[in-house]
Protein backbone atom coordinates (compact mmCIF):
# COMPACT_ATOMS: atom_id res chain seq x y z
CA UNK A 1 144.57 304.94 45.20
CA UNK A 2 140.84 305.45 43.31
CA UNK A 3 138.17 306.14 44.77
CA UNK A 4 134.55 306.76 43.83
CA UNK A 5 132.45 310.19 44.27
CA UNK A 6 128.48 310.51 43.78
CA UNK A 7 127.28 313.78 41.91
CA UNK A 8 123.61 314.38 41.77
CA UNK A 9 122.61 315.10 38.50
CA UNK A 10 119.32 315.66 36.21
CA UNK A 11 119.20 312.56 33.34
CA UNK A 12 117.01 310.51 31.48
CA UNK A 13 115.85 307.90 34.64
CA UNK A 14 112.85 306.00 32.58
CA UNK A 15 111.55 305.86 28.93
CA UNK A 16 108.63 303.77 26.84
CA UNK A 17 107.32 304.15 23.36
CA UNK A 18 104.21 302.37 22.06
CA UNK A 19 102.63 302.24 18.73
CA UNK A 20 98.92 303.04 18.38
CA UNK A 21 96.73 301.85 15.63
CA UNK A 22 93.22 303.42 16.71
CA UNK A 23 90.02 302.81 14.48
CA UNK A 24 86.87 305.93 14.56
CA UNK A 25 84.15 306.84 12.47
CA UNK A 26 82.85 309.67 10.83
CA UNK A 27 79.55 311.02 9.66
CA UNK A 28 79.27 312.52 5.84
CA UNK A 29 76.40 315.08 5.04
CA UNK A 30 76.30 313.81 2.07
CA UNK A 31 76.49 310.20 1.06
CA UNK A 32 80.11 309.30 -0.09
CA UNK A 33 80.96 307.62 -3.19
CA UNK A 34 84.62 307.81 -2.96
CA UNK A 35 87.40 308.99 -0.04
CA UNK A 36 90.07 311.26 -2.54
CA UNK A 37 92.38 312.15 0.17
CA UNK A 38 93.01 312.17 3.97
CA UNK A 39 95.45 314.51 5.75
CA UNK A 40 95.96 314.88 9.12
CA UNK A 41 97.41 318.24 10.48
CA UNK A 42 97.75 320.12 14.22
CA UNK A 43 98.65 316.99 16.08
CA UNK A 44 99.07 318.50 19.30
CA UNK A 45 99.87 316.29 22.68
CA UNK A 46 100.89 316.49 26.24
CA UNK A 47 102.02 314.48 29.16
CA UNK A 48 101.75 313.46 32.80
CA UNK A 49 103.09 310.67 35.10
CA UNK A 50 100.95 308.37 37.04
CA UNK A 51 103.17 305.60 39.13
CA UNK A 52 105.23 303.93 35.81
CA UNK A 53 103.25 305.23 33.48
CA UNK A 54 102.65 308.36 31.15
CA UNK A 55 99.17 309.46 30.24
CA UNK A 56 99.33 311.20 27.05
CA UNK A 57 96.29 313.81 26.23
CA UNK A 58 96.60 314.79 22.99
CA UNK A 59 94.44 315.64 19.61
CA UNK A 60 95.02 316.23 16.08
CA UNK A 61 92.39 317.81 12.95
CA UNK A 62 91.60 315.23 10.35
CA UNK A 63 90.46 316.54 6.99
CA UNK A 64 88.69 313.93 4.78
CA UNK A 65 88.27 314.82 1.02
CA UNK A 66 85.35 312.44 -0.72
CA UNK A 67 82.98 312.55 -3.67
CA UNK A 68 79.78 312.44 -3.47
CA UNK A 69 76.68 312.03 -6.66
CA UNK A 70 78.27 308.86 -7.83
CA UNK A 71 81.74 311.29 -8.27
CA UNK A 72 80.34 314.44 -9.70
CA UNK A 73 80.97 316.54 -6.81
CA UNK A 74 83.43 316.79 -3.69
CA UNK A 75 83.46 317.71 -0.24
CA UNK A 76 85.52 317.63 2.37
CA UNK A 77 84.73 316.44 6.08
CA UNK A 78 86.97 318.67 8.89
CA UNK A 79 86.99 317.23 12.32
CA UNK A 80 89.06 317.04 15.39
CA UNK A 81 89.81 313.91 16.98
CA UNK A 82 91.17 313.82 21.10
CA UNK A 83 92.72 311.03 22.20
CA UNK A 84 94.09 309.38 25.56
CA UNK A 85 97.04 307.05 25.74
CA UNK A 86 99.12 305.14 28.21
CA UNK A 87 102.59 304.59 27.97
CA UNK A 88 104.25 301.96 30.70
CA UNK A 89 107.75 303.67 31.89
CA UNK A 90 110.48 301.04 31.91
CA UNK A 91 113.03 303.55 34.83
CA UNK A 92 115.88 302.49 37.19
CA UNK A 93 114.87 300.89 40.30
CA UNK A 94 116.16 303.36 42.63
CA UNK A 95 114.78 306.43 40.57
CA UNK A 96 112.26 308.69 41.92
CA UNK A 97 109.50 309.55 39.47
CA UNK A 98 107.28 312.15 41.82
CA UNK A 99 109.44 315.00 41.02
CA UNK A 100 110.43 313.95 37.77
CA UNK A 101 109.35 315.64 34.68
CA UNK A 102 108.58 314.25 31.02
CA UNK A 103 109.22 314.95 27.62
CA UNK A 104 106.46 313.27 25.13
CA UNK A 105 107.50 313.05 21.00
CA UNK A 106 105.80 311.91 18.08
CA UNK A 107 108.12 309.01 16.55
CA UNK A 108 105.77 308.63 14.10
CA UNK A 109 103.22 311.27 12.98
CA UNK A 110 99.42 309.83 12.59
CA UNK A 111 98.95 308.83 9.24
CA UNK A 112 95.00 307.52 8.12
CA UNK A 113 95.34 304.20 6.82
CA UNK A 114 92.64 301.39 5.90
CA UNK A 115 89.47 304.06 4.56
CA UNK A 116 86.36 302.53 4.12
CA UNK A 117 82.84 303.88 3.33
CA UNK A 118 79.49 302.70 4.70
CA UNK A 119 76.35 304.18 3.39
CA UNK A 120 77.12 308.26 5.44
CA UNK A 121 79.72 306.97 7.51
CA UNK A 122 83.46 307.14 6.10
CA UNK A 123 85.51 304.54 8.73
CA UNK A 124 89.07 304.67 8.83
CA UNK A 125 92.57 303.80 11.00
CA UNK A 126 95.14 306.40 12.35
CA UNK A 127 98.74 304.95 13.18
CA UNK A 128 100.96 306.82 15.10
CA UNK A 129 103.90 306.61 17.60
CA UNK A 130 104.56 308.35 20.56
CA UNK A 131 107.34 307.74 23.00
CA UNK A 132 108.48 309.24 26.21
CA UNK A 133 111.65 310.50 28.87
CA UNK A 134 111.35 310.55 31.96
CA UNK A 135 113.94 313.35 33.30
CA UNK A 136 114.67 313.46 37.01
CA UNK A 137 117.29 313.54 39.69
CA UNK A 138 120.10 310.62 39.80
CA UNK A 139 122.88 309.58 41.12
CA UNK A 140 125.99 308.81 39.22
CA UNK A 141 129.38 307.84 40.75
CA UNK A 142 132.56 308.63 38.88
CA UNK A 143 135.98 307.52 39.47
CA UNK A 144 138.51 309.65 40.80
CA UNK A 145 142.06 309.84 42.16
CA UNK A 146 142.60 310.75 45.79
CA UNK A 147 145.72 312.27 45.45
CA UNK A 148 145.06 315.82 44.51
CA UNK A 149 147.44 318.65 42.95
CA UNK A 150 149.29 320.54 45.73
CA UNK A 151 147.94 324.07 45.88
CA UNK A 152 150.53 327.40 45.69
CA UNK A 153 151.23 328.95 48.21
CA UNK A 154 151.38 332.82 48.81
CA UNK A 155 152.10 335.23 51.51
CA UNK A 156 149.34 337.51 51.35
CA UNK A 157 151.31 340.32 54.07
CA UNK A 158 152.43 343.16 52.81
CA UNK A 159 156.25 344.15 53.36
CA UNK A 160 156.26 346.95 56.30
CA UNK A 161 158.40 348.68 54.09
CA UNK A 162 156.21 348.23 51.25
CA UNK A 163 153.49 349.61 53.74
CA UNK A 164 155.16 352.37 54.51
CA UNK A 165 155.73 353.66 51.60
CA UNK A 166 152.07 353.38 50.39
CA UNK A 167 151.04 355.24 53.40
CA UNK A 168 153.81 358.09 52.67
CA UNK A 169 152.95 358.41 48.88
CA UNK A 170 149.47 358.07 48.59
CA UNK A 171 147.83 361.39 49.36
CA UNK A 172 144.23 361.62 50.59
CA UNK A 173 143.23 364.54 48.99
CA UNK A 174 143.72 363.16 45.64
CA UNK A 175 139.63 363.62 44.85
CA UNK A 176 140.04 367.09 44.83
């Protein structure tokens, strides 16, 4: 005959991803003439939950490289950019996310995409990904037989004769 047995255990009891496309603006000291480059570095982000979803804090350091004097010269602009985002949890309906704890990764690294200029300001997109786990306490039942393996059997008593001997040979002054 089966039967079934619950085991609490920690595992993955909601997740989410989202994709972000954000837009921001940037001042130049110096009046562009061309964006060269954009790189993105030190993306850096943390989590918390709030009801069924995560709130993700997180910032990263942009580095813009333009000309400037009609392309003659170069500069670069260095910023750092925070940002806020909210993920919705899809989780089981039973689960319990107050003591739950989450784990926050970067699907997709933010990349600068769609750079335009407009007279000191340099405008541009980031894209990135970020999705989510939810770890927490669950409940998971497992089959299992009821029938279980007989156990051995010993006699833990010593023989008296055994005993008798120990007590005979074994000599108490054996420290010294």
């Amino acid at each position: 005959m089966s039967t079934y047995k619950e085991i609490v255990t920690k595992a993955v009891i909601g997740k989410g991803k989202k994709y972000f496309k954000n837009k921001y603006s940037l001042e130049a000291n110096a009046k562009p003439s061309t964006v060269l480059g954009c790189w993105i570095v030190n993306n850096r982000f943390n989590g918390k939950l709030d009801n069924n979803d995560a709130l993700i804090n997180g910032s990263f350091d942009i580095n813009i490289w333009y000309s400037t004097d009609n392309n003659t010269k170069t500069n670069v602009l260095n910023e750092t950019i925070n940002y806020n985002e909210i993920i919705n949890i899809k989780s089981k309906i039973d689960a319990d996310l107050n003591d739950a704890e989450i784990i926050v990764k970067a699907l997709k690294q933010p990349e600068c995409t769609n750079v335009n200029i407009e007279g000191n300001t340099i405008n541009f997109e980031i894209e990135k990904e970020i999705g989510i786990e939810v770890v927490g306490d669950t409940k998971v039942k497992i089959l299992t037989e009821d029938e279980e393996d007989e156990w051995e059997i010993f006699d833990d008593k010593l023989d008296e004769d055994i005993s008798k001997k120990i007590d005979k040979e074994v000599k108490e002054d054996f420290i010294n």
